[in-house]
Protein backbone atom coordinates (compact mmCIF):
# COMPACT_ATOMS: atom_id res chain seq x y z
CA UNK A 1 -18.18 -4.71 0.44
CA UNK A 2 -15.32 -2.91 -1.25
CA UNK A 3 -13.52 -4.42 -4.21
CA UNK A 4 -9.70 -3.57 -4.47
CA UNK A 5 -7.87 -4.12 -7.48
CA UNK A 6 -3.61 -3.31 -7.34
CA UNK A 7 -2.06 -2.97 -10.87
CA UNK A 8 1.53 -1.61 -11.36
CA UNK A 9 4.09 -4.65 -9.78
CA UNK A 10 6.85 -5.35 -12.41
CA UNK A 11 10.65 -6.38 -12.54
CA UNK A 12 12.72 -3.47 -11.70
CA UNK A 13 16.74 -2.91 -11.08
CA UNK A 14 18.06 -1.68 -7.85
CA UNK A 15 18.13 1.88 -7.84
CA UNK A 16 14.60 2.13 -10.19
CA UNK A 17 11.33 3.27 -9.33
CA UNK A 18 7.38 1.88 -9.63
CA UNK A 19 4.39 3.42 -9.05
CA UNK A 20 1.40 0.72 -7.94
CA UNK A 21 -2.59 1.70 -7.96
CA UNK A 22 -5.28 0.60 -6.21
CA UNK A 23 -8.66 1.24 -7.99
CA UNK A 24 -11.42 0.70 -5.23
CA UNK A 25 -15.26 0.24 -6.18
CA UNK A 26 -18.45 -0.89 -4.56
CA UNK A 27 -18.66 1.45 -1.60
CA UNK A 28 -17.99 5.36 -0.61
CA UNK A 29 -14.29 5.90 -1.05
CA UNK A 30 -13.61 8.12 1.69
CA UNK A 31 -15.80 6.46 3.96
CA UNK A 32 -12.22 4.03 4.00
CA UNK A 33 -8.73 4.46 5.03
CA UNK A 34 -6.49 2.92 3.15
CA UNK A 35 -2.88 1.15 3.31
CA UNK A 36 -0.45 -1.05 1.90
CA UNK A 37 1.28 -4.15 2.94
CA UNK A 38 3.86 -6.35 1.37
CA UNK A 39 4.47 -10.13 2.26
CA UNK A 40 8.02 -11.64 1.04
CA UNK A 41 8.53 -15.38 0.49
CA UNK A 42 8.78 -16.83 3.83
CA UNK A 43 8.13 -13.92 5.40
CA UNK A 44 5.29 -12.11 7.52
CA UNK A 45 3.16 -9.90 5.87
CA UNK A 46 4.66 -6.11 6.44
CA UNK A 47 3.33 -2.85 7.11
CA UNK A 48 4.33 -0.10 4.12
CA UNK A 49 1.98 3.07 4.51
CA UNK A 50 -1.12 4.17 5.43
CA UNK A 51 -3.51 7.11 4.51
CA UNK A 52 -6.55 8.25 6.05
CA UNK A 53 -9.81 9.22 4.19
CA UNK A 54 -8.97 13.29 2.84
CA UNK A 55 -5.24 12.38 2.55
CA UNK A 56 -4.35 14.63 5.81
CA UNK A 57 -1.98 12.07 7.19
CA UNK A 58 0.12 9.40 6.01
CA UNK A 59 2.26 6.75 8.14
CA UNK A 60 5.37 4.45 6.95
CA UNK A 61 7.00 1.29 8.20
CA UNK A 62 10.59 2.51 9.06
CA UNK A 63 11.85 0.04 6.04
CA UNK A 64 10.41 2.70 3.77
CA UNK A 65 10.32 5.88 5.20
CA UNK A 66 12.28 8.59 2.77
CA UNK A 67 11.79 6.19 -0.16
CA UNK A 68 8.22 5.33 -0.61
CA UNK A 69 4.91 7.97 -0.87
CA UNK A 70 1.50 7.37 -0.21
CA UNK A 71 -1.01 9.41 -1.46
CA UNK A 72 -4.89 9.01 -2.82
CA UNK A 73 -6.57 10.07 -5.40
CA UNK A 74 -10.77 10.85 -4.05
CA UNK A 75 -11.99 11.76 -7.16
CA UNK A 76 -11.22 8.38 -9.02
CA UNK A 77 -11.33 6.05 -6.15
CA UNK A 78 -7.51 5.14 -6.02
CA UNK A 79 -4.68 4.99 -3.52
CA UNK A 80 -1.06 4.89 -5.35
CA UNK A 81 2.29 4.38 -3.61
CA UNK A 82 5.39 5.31 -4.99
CA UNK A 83 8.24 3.95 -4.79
CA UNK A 84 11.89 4.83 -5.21
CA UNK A 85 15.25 4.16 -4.96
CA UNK A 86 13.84 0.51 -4.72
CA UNK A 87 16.12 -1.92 -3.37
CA UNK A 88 16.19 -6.08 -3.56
CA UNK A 89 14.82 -6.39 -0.41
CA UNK A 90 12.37 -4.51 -1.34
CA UNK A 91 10.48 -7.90 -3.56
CA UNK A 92 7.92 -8.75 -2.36
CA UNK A 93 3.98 -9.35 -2.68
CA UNK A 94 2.47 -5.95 -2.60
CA UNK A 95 -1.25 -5.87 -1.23
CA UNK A 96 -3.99 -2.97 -1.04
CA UNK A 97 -5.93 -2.49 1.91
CA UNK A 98 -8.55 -0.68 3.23
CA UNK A 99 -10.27 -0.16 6.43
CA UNK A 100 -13.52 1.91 7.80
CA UNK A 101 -12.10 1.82 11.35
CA UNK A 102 -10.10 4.79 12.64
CA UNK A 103 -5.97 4.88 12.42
CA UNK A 104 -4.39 5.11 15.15
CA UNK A 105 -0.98 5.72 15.95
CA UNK A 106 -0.56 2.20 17.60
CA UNK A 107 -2.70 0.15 15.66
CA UNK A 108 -2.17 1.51 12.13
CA UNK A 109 0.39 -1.24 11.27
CA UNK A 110 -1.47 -3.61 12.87
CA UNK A 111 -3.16 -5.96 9.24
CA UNK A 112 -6.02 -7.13 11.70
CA UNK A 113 -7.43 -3.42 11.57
CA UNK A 114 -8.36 -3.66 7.98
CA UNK A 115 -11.06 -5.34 6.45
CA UNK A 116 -10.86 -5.64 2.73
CA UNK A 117 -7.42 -6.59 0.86
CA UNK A 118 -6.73 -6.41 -3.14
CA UNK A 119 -5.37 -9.76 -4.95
CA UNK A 120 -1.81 -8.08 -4.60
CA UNK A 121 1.38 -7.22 -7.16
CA UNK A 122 4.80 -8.56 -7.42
CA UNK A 123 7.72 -6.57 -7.15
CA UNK A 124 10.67 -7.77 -7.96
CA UNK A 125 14.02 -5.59 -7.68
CA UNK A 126 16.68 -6.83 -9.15
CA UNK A 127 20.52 -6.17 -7.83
């Protein structure tokens, strides 16, 4: 089992940046890749990013591309995205994820490849 933990959600205005982290524990940490998702009110949960295990490649939902980074941290067990130049549709639930399957480049966004998900964050961006 792996136990995710996302800290770093907060009200923010249009324009601002956040930084969430994902502190993983219980097994290897690069034995995962790892990703985030975000799930509005009403809406289906959404692909953000994605990085594999040694941080060699990174993937983006098109919503985010240019605005948000991915990136992970081995050596304390954490994946972070940034984000920037947030904007309102941008609120939403943000949730950890991690997976021990392979990414692929048509099934990385898929949230049925991964198999352990944090509690989540709120953002909120405010216009």
């Amino acid at each position: 089992q792996v136990q995710l933990v996302d800290t770093g959600g907060g009200l923010v205005q249009a324009g601002g940046s956040l930084r969430l982290s994902c502190a993983a524990s219980g097994r290897t940490f690069t034995d995962y890749n790892m990703g985030w998702f975000r799930q509005a009110p009403g809406k289906e949960r959404e692909f953000v990013a994605c990085i594999t295990w040694n941080g060699g490649s990174t993937y983006y939902g098109d919503s985010v591309k240019g605005r948000f980074t991915i990136s992970r941290e081995n050596a304390k067990n954490t994946v972070y995205l940034q984000m920037n130049s947030l904007k309102p549709e941008d609120t939403a639930v943000y949730y950890c994820t991690a997976t021990g399957r392979s990414i692929y480049s048509n099934t990385y966004f898929d949230s049925a490849q991964y198999d352990y998900w944090g509690q989540g964050t709120q953002v909120t961006v405010s216009s």
